[in-house]
N, C-alpha and C. Protein backbone atom coordinates (compact mmCIF):
# COMPACT_ATOMS: atom_id res chain seq x y z
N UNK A 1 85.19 103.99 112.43
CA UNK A 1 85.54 102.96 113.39
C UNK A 1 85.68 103.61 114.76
N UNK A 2 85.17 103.46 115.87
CA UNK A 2 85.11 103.58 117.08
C UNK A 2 86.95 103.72 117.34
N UNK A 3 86.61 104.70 117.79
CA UNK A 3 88.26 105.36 118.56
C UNK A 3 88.94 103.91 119.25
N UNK A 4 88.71 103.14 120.45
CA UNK A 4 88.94 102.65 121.00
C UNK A 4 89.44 101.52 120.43
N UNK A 5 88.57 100.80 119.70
CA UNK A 5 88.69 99.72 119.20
C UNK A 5 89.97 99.88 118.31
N UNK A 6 90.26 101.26 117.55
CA UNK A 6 90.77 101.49 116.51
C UNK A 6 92.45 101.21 117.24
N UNK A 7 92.10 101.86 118.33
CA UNK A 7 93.86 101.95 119.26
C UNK A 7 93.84 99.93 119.30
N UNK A 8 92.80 99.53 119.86
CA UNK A 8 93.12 98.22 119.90
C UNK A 8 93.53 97.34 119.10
N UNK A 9 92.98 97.64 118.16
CA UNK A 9 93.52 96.84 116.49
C UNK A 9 95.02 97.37 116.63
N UNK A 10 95.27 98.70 116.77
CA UNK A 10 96.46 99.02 116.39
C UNK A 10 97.48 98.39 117.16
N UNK A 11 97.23 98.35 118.69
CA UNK A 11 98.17 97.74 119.38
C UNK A 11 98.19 96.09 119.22
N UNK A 12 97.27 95.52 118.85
CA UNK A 12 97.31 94.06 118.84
C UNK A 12 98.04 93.70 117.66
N UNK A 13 97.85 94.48 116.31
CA UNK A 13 98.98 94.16 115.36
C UNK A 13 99.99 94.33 115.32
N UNK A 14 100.44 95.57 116.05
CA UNK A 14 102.05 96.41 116.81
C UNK A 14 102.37 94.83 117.20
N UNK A 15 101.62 94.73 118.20
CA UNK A 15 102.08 92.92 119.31
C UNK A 15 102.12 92.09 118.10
N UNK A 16 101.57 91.59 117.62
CA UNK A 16 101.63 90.65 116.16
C UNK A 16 103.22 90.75 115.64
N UNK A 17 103.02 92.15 114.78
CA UNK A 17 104.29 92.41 113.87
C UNK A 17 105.89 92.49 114.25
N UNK A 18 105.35 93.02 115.95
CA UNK A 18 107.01 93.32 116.60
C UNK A 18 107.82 91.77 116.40
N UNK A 19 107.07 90.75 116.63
CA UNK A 19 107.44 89.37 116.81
C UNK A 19 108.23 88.98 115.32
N UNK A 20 107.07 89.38 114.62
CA UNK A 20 107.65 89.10 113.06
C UNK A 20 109.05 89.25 112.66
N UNK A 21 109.29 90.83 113.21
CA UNK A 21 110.07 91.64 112.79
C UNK A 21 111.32 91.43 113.60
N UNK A 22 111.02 90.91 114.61
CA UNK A 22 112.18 90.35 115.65
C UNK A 22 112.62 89.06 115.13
N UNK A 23 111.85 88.22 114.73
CA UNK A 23 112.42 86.86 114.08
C UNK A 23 113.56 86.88 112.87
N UNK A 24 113.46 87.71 111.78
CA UNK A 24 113.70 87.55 111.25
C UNK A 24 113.91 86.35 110.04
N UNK A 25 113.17 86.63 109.20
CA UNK A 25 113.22 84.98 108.65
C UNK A 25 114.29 84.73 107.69
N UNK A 26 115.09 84.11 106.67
CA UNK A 26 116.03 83.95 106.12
C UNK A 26 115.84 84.30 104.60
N UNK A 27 116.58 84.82 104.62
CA UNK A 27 116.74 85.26 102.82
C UNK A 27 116.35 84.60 102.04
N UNK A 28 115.20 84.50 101.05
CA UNK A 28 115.00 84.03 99.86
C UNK A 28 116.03 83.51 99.12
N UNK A 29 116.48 82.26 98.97
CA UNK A 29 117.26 81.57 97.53
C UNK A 29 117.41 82.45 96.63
N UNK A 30 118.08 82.08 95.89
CA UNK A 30 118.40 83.11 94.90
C UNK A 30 117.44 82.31 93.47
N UNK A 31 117.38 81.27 93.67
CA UNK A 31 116.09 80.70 92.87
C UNK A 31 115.26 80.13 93.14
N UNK A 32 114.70 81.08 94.20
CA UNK A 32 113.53 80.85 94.92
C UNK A 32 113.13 79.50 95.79
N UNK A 33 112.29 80.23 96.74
CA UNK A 33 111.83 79.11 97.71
C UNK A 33 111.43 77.13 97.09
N UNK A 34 110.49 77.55 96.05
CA UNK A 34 110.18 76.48 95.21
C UNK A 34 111.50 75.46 94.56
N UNK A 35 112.32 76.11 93.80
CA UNK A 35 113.14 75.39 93.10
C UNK A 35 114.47 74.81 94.64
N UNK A 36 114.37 75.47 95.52
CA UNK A 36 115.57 75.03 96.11
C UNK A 36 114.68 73.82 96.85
N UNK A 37 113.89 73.84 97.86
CA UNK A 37 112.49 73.02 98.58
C UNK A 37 112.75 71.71 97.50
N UNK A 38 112.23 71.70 96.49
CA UNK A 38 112.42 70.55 95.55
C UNK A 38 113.62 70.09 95.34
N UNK A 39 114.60 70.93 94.95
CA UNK A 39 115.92 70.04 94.75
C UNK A 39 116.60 69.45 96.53
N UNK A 40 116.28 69.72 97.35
CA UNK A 40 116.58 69.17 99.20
C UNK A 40 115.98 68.30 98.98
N UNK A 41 115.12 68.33 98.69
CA UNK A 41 114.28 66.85 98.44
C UNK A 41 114.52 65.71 97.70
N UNK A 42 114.95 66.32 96.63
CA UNK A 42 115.47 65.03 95.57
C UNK A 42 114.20 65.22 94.88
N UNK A 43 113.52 65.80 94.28
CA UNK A 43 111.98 65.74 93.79
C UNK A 43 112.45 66.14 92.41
N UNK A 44 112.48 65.88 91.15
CA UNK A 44 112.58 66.41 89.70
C UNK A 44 111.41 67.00 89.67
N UNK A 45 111.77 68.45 88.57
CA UNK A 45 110.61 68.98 87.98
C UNK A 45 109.81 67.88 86.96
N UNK A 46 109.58 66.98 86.93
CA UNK A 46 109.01 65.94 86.52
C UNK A 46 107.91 65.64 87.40
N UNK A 47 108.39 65.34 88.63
CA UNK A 47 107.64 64.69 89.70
C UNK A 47 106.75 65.52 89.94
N UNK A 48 107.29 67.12 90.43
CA UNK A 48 106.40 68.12 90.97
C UNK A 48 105.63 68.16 89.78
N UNK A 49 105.44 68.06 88.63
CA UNK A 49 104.64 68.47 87.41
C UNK A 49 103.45 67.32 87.74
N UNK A 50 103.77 66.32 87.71
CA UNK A 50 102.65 64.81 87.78
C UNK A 50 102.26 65.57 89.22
N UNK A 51 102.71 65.96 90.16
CA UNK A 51 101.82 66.02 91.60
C UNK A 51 100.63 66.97 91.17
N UNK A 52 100.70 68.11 90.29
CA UNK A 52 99.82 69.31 89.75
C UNK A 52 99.10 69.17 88.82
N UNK A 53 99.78 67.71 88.11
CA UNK A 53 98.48 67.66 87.01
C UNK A 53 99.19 68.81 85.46
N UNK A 54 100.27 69.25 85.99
CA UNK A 54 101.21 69.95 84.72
C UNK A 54 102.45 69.28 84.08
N UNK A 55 102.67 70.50 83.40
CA UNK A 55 104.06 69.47 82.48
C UNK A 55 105.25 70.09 83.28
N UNK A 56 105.74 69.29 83.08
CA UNK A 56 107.73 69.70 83.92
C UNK A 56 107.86 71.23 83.38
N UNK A 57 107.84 71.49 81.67
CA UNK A 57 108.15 73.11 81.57
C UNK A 57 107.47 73.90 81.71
N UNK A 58 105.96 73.49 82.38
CA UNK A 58 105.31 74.64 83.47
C UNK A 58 105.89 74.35 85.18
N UNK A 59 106.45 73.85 85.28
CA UNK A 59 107.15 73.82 86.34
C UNK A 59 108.64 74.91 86.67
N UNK A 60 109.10 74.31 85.53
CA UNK A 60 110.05 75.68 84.93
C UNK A 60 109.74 76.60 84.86
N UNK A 61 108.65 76.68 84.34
CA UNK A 61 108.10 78.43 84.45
C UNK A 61 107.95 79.16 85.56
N UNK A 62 106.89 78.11 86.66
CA UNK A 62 106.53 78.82 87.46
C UNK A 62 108.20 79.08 88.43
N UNK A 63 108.98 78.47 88.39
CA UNK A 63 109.98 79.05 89.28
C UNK A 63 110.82 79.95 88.69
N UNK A 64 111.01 80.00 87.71
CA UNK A 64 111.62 81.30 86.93
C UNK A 64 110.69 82.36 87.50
N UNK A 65 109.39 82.03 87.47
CA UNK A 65 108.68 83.12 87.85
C UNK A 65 108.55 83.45 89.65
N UNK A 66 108.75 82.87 89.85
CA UNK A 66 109.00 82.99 91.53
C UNK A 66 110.01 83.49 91.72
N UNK A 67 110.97 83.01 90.75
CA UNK A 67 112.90 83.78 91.26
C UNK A 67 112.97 85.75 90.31
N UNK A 68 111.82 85.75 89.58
CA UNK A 68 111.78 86.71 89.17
C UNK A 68 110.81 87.49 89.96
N UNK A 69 110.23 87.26 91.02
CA UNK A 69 109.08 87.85 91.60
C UNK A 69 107.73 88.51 91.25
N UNK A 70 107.46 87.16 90.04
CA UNK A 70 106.49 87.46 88.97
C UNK A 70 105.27 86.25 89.35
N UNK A 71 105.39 85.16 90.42
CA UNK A 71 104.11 84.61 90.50
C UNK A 71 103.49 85.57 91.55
N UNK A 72 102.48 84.59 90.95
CA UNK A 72 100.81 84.70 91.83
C UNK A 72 101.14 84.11 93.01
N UNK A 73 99.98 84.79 93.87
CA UNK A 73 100.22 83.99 95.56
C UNK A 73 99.18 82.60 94.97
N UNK A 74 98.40 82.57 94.25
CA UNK A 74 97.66 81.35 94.02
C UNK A 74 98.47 80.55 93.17
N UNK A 75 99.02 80.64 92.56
CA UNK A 75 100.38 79.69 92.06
C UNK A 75 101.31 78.93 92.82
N UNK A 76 101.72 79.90 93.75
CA UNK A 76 103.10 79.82 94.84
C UNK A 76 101.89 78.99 95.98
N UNK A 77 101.22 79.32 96.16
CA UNK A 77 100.36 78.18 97.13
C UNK A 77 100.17 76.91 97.03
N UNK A 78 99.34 76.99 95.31
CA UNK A 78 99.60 75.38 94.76
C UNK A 78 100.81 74.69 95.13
N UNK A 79 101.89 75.35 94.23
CA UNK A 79 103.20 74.43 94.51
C UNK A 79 104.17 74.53 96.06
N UNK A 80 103.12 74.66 96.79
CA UNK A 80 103.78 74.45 98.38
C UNK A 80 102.78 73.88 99.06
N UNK A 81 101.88 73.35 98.73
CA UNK A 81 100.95 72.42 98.71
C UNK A 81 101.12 70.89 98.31
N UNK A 82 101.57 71.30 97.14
CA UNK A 82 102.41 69.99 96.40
C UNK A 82 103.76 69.48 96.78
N UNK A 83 104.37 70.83 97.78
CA UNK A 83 105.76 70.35 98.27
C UNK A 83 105.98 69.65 99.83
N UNK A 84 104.11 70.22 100.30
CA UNK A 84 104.00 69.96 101.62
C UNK A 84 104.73 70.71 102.11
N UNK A 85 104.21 71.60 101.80
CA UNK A 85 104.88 72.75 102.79
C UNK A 85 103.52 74.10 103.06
N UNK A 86 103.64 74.88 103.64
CA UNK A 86 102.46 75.87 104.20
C UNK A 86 103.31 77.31 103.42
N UNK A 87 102.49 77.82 102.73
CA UNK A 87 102.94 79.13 102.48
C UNK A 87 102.15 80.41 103.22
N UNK A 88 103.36 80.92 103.88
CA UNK A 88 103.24 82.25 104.55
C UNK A 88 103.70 83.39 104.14
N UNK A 89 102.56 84.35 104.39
CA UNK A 89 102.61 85.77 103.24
C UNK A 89 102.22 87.06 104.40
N UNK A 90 103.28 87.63 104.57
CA UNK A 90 103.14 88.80 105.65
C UNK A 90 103.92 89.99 104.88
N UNK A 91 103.05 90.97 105.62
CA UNK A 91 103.85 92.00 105.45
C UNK A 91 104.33 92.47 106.40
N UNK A 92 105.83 92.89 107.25
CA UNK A 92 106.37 93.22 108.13
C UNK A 92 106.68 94.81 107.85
N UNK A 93 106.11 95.85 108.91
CA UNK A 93 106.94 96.72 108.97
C UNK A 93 107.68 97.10 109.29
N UNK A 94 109.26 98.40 109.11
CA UNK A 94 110.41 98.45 109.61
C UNK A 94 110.41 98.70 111.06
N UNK A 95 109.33 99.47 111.38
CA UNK A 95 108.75 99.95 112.87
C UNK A 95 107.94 99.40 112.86
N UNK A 96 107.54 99.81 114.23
CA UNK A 96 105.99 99.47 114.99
C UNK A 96 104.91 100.55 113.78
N UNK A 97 103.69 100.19 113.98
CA UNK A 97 102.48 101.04 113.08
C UNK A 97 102.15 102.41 114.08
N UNK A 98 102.45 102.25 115.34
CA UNK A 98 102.35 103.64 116.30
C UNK A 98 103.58 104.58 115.72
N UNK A 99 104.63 104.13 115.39
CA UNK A 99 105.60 105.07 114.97
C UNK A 99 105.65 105.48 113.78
N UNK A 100 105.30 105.05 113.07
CA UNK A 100 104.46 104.81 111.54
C UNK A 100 103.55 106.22 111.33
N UNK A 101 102.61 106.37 112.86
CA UNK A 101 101.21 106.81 112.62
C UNK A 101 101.90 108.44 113.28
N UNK A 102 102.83 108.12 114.28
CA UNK A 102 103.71 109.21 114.86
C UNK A 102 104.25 109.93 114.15
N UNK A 103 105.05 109.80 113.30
CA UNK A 103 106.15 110.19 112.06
C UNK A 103 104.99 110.95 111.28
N UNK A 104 103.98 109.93 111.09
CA UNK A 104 103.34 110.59 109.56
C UNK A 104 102.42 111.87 110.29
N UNK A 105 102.08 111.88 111.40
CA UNK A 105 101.59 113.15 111.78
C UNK A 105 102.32 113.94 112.05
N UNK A 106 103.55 114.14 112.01
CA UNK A 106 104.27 115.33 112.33
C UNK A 106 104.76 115.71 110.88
N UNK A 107 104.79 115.29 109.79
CA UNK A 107 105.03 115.59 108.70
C UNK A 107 103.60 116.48 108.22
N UNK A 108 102.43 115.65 108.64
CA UNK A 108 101.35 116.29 108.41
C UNK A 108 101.18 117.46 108.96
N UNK A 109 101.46 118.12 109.74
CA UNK A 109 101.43 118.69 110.93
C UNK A 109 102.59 120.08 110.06
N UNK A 110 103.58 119.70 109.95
CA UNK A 110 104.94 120.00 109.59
C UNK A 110 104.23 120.91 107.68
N UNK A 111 103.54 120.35 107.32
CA UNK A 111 103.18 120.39 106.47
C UNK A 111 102.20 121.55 105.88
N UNK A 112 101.09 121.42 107.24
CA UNK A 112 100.30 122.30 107.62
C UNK A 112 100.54 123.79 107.75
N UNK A 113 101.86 123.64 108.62
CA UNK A 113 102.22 125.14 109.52
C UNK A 113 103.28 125.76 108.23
N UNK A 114 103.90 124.68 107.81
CA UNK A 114 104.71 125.40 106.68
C UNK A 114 104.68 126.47 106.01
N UNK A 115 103.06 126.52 105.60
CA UNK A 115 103.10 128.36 104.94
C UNK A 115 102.75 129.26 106.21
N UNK A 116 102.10 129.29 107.12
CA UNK A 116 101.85 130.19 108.08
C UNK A 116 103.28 130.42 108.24
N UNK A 117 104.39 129.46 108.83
CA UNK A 117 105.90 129.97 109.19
C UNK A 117 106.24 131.05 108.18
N UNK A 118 106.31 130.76 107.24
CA UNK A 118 106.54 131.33 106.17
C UNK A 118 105.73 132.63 106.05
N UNK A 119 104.85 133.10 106.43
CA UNK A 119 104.18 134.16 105.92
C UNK A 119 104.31 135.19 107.27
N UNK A 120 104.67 134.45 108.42
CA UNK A 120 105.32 135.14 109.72
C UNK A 120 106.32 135.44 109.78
N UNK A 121 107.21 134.68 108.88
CA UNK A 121 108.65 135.04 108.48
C UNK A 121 108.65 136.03 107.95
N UNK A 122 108.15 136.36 106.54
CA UNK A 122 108.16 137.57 105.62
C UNK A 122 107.62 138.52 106.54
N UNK A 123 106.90 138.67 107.70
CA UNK A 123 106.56 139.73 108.49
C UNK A 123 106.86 140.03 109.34
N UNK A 124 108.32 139.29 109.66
CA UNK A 124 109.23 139.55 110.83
C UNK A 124 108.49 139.06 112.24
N UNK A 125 107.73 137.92 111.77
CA UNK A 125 107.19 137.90 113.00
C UNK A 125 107.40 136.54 113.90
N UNK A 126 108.27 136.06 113.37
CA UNK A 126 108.75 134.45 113.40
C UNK A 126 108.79 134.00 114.94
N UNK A 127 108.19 132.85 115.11
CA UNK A 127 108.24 132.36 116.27
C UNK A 127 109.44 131.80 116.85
N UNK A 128 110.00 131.68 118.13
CA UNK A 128 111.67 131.00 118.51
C UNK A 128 111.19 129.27 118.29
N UNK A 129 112.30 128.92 117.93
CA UNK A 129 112.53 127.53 117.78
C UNK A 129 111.96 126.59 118.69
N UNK A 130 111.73 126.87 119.72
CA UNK A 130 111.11 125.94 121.00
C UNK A 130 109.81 125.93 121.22
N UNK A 131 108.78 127.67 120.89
CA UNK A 131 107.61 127.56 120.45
C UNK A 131 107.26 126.70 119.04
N UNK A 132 107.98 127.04 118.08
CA UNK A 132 107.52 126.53 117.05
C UNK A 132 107.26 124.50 116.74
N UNK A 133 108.66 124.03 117.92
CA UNK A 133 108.24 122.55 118.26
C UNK A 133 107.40 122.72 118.51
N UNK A 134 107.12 123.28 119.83
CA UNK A 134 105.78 123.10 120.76
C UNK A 134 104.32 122.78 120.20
N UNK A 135 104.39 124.25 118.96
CA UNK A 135 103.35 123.95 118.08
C UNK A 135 103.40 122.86 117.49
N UNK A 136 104.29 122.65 116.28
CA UNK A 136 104.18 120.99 116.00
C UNK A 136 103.76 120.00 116.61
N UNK A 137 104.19 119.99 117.47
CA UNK A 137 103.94 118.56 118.29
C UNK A 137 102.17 118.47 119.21
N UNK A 138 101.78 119.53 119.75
CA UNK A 138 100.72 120.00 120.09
C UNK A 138 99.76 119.68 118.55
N UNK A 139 100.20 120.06 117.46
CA UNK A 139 99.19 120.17 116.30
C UNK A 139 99.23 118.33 115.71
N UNK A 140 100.70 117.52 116.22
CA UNK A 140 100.46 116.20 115.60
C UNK A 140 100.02 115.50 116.11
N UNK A 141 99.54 115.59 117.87
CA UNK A 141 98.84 115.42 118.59
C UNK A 141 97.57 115.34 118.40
N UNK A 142 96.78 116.30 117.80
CA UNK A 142 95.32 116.72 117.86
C UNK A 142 95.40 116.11 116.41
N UNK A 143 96.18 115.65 115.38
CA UNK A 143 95.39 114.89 113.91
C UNK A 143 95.62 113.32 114.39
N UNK A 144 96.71 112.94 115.49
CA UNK A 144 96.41 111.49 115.92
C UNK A 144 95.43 111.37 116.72
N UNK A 145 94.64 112.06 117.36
CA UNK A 145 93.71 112.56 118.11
C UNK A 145 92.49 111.75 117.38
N UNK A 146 92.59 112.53 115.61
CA UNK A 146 91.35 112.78 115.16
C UNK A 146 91.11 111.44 114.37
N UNK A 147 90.43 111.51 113.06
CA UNK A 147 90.32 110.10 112.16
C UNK A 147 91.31 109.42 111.45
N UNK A 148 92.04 108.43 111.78
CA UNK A 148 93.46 108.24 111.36
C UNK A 148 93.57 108.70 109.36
N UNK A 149 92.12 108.67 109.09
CA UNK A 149 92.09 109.03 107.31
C UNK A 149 92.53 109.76 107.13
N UNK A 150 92.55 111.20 108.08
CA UNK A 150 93.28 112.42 108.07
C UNK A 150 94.52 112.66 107.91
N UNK A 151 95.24 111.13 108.16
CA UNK A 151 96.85 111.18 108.18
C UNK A 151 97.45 111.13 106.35
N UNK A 152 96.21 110.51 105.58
CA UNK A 152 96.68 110.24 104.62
C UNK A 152 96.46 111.13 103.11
């Protein structure tokens, strides 16, 4: 993928996700989105079953299975379809994906130099603490530099 474009994707989803992640959306029910949506409503697992064309104790199922975090997104779609409602499926990260990509190159990086330190150590030849950042950061530099595949 073209360098450029690649920063662009990255920053346009950074812009995407920060929003996400700033909203915060509200805690999952404790028996799930489905079973609570229906009972606000006044809707019996009866009703929702005739809207799907199923029986009430596949209705039961599927929300046991939702409160267990065992459906399908093609399940959980149907029955928010049937509830009139839109189901939304994101994945939010804790950070931005630049800090993400930051972190994981200095581990990489960190990772790299680890036996050289080590083999300069045993030879008394150890670099001071302020070179040895320097290097790090100089070396996590040049793998964000390079093909982000490299990070992984």
């Amino acid at each position: 993928m073209n360098k450029k474009f690649a920063n662009l994707q990255l920053h346009q989803m950074d812009l995407a996700l920060t929003k996400l992640r700033d909203a915060r959306p509200p805690s999952r029910p404790g028996n799930g989105w489905v079973k609570a949506i229906r009972e606000s409503l006044g809707m019996s697992a009866s009703a929702l079953a005739r809207k799907l064309g199923v029986t009430p104790a596949s209705i039961t199922k599927l929300e046991k299975a939702e409160a267990d975090e065992k459906i399908t997104l093609a399940s959980l779609r149907k029955l928010a379809s049937a509830l009139d409602c839109e189901l939304q499926y994101t994945l939010v990260p804790r950070k931005s994906l630049e800090e993400i990509l930051e972190d994981r190159a200095i581990t990489v990086a960190r990772e790299r130099l680890r036996p050289i330190s080590h083999s300069m150590s045993l030879e008394d030849q150890s670099v001071d603490k302020s070179a040895s950042e320097k290097q790090l950061q100089l070396l996590a530099k040049e793998i964000l530099d390079g093909p982000r595949r490299n990070l992984w």
